[in-house]
Protein backbone atom coordinates (compact mmCIF):
# COMPACT_ATOMS: atom_id res chain seq x y z
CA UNK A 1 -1.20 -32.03 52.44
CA UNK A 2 -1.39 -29.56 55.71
CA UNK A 3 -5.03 -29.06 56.39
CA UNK A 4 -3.80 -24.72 56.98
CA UNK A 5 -2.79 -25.73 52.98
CA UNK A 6 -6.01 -26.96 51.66
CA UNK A 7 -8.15 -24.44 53.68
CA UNK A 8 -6.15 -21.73 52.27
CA UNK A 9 -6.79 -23.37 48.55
CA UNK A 10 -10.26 -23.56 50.07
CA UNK A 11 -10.96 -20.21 50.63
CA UNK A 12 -9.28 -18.67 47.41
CA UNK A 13 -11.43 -20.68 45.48
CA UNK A 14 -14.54 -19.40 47.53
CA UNK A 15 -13.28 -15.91 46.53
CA UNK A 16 -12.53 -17.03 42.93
CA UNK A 17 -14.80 -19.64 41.56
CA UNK A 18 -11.95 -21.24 40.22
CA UNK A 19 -12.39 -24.95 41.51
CA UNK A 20 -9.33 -26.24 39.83
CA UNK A 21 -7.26 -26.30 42.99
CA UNK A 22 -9.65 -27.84 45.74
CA UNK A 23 -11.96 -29.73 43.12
CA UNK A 24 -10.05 -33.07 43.74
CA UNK A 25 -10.62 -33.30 47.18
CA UNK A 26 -14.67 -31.85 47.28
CA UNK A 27 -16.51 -35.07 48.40
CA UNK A 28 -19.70 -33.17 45.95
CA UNK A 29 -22.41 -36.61 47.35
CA UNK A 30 -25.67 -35.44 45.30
CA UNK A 31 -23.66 -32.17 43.91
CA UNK A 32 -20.69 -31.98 42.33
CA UNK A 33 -18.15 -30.35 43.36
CA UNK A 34 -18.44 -27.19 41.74
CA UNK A 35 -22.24 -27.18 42.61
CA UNK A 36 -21.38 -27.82 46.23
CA UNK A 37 -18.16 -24.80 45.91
CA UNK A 38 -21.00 -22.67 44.78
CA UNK A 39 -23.30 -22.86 47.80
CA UNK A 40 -20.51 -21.82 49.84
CA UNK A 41 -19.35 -19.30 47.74
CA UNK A 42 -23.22 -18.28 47.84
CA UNK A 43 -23.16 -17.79 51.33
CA UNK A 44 -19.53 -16.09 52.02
CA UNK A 45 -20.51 -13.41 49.18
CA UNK A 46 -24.15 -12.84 50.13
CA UNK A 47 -23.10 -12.31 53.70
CA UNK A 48 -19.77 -9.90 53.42
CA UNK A 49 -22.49 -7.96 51.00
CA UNK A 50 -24.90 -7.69 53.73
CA UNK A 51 -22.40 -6.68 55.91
CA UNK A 52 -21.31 -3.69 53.71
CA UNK A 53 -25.07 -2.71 52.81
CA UNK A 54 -25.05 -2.07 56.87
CA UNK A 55 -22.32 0.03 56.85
CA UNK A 56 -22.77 1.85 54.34
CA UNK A 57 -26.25 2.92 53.78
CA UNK A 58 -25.96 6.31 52.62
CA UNK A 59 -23.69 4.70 49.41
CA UNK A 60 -26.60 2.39 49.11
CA UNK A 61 -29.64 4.67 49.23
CA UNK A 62 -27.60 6.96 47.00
CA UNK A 63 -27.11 3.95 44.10
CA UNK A 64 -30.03 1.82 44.38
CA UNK A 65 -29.80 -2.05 46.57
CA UNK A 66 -29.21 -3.36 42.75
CA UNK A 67 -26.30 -1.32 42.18
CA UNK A 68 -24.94 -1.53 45.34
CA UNK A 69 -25.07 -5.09 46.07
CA UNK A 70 -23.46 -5.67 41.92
CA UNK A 71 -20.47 -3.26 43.18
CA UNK A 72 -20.19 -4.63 46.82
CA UNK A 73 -20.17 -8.27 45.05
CA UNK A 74 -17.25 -7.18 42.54
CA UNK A 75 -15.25 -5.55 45.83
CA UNK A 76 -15.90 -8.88 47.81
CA UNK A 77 -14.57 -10.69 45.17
CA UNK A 78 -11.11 -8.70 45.06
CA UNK A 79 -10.65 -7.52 48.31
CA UNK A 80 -10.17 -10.83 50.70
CA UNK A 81 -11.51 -10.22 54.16
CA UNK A 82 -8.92 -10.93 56.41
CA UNK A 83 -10.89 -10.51 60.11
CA UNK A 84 -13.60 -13.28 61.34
CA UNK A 85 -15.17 -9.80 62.19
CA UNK A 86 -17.50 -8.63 59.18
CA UNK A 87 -17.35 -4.93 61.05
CA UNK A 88 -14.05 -4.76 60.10
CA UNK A 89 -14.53 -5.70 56.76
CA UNK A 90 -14.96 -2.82 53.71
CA UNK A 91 -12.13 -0.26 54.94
CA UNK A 92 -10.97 -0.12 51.05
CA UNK A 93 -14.51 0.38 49.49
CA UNK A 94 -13.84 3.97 48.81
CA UNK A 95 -10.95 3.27 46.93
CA UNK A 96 -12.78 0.58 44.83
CA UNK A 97 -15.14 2.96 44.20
CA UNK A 98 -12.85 5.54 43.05
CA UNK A 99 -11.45 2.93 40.35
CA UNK A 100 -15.09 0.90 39.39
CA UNK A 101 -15.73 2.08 35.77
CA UNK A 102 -19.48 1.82 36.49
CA UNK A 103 -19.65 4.50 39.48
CA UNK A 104 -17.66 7.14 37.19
CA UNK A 105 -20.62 9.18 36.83
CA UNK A 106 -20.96 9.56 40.88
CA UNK A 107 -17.35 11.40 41.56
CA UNK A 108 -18.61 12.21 44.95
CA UNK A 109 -19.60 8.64 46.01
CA UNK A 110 -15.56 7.63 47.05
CA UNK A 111 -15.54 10.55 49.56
CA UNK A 112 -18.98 10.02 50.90
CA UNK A 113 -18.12 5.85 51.10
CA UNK A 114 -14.60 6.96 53.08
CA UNK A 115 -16.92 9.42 55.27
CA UNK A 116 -19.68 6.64 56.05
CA UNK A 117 -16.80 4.17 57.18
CA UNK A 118 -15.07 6.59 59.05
CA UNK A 119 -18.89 6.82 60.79
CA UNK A 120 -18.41 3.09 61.50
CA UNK A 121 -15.04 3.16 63.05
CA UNK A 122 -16.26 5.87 65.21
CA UNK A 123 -19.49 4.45 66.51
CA UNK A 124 -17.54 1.00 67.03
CA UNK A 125 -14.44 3.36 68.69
CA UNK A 126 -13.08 1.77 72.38
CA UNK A 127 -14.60 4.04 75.23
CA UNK A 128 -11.78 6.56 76.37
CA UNK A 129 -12.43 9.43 78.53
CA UNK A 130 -11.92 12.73 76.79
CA UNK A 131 -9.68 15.62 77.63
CA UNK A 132 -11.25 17.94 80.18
CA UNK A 133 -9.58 21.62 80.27
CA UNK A 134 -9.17 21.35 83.90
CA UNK A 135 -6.43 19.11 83.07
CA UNK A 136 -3.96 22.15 81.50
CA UNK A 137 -4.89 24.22 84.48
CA UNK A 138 -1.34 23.78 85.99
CA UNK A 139 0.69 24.07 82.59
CA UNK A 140 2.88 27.12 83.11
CA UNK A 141 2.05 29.62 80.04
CA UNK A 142 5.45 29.35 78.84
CA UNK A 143 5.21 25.75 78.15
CA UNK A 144 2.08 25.94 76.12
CA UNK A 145 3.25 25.95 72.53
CA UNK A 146 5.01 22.57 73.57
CA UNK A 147 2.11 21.01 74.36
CA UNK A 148 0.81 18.15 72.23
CA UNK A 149 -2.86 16.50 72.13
CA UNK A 150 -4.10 13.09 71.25
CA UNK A 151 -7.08 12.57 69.10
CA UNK A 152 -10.24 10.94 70.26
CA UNK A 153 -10.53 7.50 69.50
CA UNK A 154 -14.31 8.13 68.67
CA UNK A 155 -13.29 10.83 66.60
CA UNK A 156 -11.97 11.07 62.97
CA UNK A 157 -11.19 13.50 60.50
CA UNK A 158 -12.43 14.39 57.26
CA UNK A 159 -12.12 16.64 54.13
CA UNK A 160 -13.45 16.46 50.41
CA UNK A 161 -13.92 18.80 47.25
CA UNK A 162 -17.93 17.76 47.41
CA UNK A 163 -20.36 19.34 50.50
CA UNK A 164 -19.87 14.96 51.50
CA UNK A 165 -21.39 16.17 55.53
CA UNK A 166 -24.71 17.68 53.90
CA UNK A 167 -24.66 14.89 51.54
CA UNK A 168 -24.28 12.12 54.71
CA UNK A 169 -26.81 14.36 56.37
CA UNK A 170 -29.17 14.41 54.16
CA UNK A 171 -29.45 10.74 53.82
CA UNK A 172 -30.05 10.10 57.52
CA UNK A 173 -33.73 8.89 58.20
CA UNK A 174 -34.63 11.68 60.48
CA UNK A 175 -33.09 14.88 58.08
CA UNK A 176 -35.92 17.83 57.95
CA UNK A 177 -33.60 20.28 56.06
CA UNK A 178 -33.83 21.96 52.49
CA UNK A 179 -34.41 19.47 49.85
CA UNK A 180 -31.34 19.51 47.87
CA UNK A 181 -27.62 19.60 47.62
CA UNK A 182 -25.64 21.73 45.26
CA UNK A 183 -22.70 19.54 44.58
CA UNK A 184 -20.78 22.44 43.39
CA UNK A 185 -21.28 24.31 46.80
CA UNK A 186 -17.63 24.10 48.10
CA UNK A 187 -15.50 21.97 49.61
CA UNK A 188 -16.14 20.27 52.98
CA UNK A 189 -13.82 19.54 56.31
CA UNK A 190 -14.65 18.84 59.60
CA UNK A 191 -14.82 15.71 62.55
CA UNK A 192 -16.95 13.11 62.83
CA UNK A 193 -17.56 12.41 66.63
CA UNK A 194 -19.81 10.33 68.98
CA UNK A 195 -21.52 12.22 71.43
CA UNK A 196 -22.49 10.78 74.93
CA UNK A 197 -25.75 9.14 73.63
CA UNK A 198 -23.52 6.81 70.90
CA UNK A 199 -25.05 8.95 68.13
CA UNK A 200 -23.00 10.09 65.51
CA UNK A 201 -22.21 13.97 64.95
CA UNK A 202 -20.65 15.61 62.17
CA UNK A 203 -18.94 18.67 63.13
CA UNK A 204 -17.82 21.10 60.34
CA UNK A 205 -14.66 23.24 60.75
CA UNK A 206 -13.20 25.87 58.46
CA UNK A 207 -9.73 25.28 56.88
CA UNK A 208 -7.21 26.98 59.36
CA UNK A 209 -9.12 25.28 62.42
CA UNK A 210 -9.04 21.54 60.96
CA UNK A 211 -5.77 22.17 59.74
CA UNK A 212 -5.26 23.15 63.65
CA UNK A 213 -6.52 19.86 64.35
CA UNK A 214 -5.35 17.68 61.68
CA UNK A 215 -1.43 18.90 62.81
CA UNK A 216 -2.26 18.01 66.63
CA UNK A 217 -3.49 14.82 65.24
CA UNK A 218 -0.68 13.77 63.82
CA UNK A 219 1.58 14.40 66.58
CA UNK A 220 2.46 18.45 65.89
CA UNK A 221 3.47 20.56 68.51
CA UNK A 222 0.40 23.44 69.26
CA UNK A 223 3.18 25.92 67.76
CA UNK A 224 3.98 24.13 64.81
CA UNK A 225 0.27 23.38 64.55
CA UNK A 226 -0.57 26.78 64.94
CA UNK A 227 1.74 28.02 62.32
CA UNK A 228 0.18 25.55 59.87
CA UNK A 229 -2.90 27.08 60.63
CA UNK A 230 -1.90 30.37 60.52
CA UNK A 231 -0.48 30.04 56.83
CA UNK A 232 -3.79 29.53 55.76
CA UNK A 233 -5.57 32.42 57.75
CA UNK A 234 -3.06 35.44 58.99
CA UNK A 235 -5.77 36.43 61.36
CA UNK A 236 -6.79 33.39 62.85
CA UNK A 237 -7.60 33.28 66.56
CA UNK A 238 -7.47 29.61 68.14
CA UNK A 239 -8.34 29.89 71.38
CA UNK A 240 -12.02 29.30 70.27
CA UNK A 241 -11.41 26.53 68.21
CA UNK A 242 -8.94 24.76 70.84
CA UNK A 243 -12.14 25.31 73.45
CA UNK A 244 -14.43 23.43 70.56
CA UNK A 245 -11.97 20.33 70.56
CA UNK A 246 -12.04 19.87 74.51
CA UNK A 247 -15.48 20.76 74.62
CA UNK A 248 -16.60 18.33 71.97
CA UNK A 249 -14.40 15.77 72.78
CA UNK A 250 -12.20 15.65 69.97
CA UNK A 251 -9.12 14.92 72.33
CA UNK A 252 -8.42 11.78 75.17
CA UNK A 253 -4.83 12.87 76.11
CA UNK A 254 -2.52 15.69 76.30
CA UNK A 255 1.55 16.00 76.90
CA UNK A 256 4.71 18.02 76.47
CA UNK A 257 6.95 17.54 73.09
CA UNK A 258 10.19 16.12 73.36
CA UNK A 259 13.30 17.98 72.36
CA UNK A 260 13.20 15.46 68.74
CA UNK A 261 9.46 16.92 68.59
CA UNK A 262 10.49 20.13 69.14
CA UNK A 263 13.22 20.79 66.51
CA UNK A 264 11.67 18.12 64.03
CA UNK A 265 11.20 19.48 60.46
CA UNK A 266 7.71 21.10 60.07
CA UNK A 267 5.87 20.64 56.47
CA UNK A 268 2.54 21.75 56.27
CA UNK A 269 -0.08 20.26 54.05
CA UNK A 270 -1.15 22.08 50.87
């Protein structure tokens, strides 16, 4: 038998309990083989649980450490880490969450899980410089609605039904706002950035402006951007809000569309 083989058995029986496979060739000494599966198995679950309980504390607080660490154990055991890295591990929570009979009663918890890991990613983002406006000073006028923008790589986007920023706010340690959240308050949208400290801010935009955003993001043309936006809000303006996303560091990189770019089909999101 390859030993890549039998580690592979190995570790699916970690996952699963299931010893059938690898029992056979467990040397178990004073344990037997399932006893000795089980200390491992101890181990692997207890510590990709700890590792989600630290990124995702706001999920936790709002459940309770008992429920968290039953529903982190049930998402270990179905969702394989495949990274020696246990910061990378728990990308899919939200949509475990989403589908775990138990957390039914919490339909705001998958949106405020997706929000806390897109938190992570953005505290653990590469350093990158961001745009400055001084760059676009020598862009002729005429070539402006041509011009396309990368987003930060310490910056993501977000968007929900539930007020998920007041909600991820209100859980931080140091929060000294009003003591409750109406769920029912609205829907929420906005960027979740790093400022030059390495702390986490959450900035909320209205629709037209992070649909602005969300179309530069995803490789849109400022015009076709722009008309996105403008679908949503006839009288939107966005100078200020293109000043917010340099200013705030929501972009690294900026550069003209190609002719494909140019003429490519344009559909909006709803």
């Amino acid at each position: 038998m390859m030993l890549r083989d039998l580690q592979t058995r190995f570790l699916e029986a970690l996952i699963s309990g299931n010893i059938d496979a690898v029992g056979a060739d467990i040397v178990g000494g004073d344990l037997t083989p399932a006893q000795r599966l089980a200390f491992y198995q101890n181990n692997l679950i207890g510590n990709q649980c700890a590792a989600l309980q630290s990124i995702y504390p706001v999920v936790t607080r709002l459940v309770g450490d008992e429920f968290f660490r039953y529903a982190a154990k049930a998402y270990v055991t179905s969702n394989a880490s495949h990274s020696g890295d246990l910061n990378r591990f728990g990308e899919h929570l939200f949509e475990f969450l989403a589908a775990f009979p138990p957390a039914a009663t919490l339909p705001y918890l998958p949106d405020t899980a997706r929000l806390e890991w897109q938190v992570h990613e953005v505290f653990l983002a590469t350093e990158c410089a961001p745009l400055r406006i001084s760059e676009l000073a020598d862009v002729a006028p005429i070539d402006y609605p041509q011009l396309c923008f990368r987003l930060h790589p310490a910056a993501r986007l977000f968007t929900s039904r539930f007020p998920i920023d007041r909600i991820w706010l209100f859980n931080q340690d140091d929060y000294c706002g009003a003591a409750t959240i109406n769920l029912d308050s609205g829907p929420a949208s906005g960027v979740v950035a790093r400022d030059s400290n390495y702390q986490i801010v959450i900035h909320p935009l209205d629709a037209a402006p992070w649909t602005l955003l969300h179309e530069l993001s995803q490789g849109r043309t400022l015009a076709q951007a722009l008309d996105c936006a403008l679908r949503l809000d006839s009288n939107f303006d966005p100078g200020p809000s293109l000043q917010e996303f340099v200013t705030a560091s929501f972009l690294s990189d900026w550069s003209t569309a190609s002719t494909s770019q140019q003429k490519g089909e344009l559909s909006c999101p709803n």
